[in-house]
C-alpha atoms as a PDB file:
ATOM      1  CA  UNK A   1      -7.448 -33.987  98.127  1.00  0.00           C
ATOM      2  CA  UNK A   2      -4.554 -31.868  98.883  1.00  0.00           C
ATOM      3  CA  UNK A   3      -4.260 -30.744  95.280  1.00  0.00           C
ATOM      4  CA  UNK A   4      -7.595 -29.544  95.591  1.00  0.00           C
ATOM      5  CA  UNK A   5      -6.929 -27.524  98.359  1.00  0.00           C
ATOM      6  CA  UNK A   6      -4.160 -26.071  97.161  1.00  0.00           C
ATOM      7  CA  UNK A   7      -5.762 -24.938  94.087  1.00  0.00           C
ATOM      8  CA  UNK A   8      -8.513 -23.502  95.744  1.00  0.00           C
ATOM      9  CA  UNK A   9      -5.970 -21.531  97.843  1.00  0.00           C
ATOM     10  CA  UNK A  10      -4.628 -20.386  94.526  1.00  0.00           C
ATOM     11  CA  UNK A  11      -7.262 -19.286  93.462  1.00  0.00           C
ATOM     12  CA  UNK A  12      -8.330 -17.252  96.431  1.00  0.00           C
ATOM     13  CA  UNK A  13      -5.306 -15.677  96.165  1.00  0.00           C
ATOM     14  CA  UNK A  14      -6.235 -14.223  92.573  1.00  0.00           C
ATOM     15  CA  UNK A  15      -9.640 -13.201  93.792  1.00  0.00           C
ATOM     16  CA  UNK A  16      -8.560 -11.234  97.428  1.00  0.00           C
ATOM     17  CA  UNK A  17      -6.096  -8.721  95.069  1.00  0.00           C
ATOM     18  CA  UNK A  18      -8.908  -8.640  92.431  1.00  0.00           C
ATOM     19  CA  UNK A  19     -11.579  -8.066  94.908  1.00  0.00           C
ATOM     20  CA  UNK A  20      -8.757  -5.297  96.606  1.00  0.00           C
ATOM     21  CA  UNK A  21      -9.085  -3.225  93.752  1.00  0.00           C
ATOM     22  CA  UNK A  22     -12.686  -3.967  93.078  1.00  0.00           C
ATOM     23  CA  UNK A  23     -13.841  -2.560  96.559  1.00  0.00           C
ATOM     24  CA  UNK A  24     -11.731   0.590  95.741  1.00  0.00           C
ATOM     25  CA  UNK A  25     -13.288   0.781  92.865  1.00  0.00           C
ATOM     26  CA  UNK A  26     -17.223   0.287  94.396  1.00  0.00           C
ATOM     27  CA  UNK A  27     -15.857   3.100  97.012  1.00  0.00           C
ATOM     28  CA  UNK A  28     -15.090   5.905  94.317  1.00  0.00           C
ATOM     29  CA  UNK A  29     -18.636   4.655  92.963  1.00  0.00           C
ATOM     30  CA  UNK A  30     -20.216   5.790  95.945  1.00  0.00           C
ATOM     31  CA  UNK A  31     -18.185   8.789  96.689  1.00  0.00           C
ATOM     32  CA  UNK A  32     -19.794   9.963  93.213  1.00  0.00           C
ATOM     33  CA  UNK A  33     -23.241   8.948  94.082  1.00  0.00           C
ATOM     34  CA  UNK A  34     -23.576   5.947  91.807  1.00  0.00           C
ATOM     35  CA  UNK A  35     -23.069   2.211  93.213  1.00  0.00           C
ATOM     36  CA  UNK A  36     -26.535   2.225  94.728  1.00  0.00           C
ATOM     37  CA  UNK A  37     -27.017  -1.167  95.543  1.00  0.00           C
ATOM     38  CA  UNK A  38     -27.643  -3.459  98.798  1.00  0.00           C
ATOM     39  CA  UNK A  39     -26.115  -6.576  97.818  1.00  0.00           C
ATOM     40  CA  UNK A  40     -23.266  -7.805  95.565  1.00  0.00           C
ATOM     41  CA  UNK A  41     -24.677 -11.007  95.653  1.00  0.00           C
ATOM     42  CA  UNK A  42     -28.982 -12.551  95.070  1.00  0.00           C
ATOM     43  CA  UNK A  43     -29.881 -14.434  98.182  1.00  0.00           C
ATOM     44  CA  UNK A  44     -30.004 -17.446  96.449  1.00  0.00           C
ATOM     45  CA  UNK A  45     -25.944 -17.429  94.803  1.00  0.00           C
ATOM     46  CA  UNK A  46     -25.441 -19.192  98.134  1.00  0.00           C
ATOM     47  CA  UNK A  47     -23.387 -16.706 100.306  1.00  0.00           C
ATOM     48  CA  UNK A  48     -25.540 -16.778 103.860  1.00  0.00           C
ATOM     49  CA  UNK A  49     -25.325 -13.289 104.296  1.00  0.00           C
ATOM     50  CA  UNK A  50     -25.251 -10.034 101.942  1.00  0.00           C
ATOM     51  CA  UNK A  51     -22.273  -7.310 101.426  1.00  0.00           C
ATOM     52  CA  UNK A  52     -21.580  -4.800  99.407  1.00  0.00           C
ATOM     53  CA  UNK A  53     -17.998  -5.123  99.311  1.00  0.00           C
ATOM     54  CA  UNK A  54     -15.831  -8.104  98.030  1.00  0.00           C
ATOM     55  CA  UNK A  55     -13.829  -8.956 101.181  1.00  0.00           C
ATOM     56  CA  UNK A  56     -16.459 -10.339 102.861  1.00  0.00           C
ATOM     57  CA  UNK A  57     -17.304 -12.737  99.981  1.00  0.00           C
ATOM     58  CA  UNK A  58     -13.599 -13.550  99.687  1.00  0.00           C
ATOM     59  CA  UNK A  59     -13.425 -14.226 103.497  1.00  0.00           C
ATOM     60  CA  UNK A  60     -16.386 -16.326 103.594  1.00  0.00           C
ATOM     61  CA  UNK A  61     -15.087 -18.744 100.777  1.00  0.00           C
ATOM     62  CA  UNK A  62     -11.874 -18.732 102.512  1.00  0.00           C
ATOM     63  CA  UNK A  63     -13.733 -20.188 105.857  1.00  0.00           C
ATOM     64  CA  UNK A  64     -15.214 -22.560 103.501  1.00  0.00           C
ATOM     65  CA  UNK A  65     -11.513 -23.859 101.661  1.00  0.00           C
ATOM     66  CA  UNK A  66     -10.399 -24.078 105.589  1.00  0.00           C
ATOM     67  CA  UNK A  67     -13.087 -26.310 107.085  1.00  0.00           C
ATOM     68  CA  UNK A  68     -12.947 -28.311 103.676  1.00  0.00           C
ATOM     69  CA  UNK A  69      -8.801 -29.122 105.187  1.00  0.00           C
ATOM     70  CA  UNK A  70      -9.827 -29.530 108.792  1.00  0.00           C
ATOM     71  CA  UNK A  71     -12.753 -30.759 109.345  1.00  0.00           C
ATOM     72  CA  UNK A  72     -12.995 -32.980 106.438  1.00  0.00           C
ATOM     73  CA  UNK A  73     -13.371 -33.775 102.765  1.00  0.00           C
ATOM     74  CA  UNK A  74     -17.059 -33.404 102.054  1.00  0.00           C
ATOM     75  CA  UNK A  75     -17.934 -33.458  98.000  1.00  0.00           C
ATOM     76  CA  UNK A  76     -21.035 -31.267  98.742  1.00  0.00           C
ATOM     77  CA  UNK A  77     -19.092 -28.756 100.616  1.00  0.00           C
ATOM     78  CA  UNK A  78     -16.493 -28.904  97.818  1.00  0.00           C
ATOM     79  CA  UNK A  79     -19.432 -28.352  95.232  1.00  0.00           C
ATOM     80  CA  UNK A  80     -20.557 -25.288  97.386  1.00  0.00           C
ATOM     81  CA  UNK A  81     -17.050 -23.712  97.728  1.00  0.00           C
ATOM     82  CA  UNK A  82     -16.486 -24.246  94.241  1.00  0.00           C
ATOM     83  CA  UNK A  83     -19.715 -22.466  92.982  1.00  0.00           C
ATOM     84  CA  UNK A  84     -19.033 -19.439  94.971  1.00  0.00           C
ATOM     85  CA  UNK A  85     -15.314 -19.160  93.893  1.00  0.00           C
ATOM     86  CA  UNK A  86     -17.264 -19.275  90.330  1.00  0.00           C
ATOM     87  CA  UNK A  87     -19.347 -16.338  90.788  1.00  0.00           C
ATOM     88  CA  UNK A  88     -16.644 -14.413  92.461  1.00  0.00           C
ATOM     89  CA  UNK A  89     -14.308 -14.687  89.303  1.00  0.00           C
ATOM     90  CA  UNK A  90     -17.257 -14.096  87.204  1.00  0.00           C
ATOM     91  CA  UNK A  91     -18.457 -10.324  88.931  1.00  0.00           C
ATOM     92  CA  UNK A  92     -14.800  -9.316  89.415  1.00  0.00           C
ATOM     93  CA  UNK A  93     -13.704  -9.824  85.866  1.00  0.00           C
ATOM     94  CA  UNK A  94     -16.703  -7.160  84.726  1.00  0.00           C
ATOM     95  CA  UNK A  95     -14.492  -5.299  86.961  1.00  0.00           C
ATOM     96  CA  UNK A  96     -11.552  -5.079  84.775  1.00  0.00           C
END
């Protein structure tokens, strides 16, 4: 299980300095007037809440990795986590 965890970490790592430059990127979007949008994320891609930045995302699969190492190994929860660390990766690499 510890492998896992650590990967995960790993991986958040990639996606907080991608979603860094993302969310400057969204911000000069919106100084220009474009980047009209309420939501990064449907309702339904499993995120209980809706932001139009990355960080929060990030964050919120971060709480998730943590409570996967401390309050134990749950394959659902894993499943979960997983799935959103998918869809982060996928959105920020149309941000390359």
């Amino acid at each position: 299980m510890d492998s896992i965890i650590e990967q995960l970490n790993a991986n958040l790592k990639i996606v907080y300095r991608q979603s860094l430059d993302a969310d400057k990127k969204l911000d000069e979007l919106q100084q220009q007037g474009l980047g009209k949008f309420t939501a990064l994320f449907p309702a339904d891609a499993g995120f209980t809440f809706e932001a139009k930045r990355f960080k929060p995302y990030v964050l919120d699969v971060a709480a998730d990795v943590e409570s996967l190492s401390s309050e134990g190994f749950s394959e659902e929860k894993l499943k979960t986590t997983v799935i959103k660390l998918q869809q982060l990766l996928q959105l920020l690499a149309t941000f390359k």
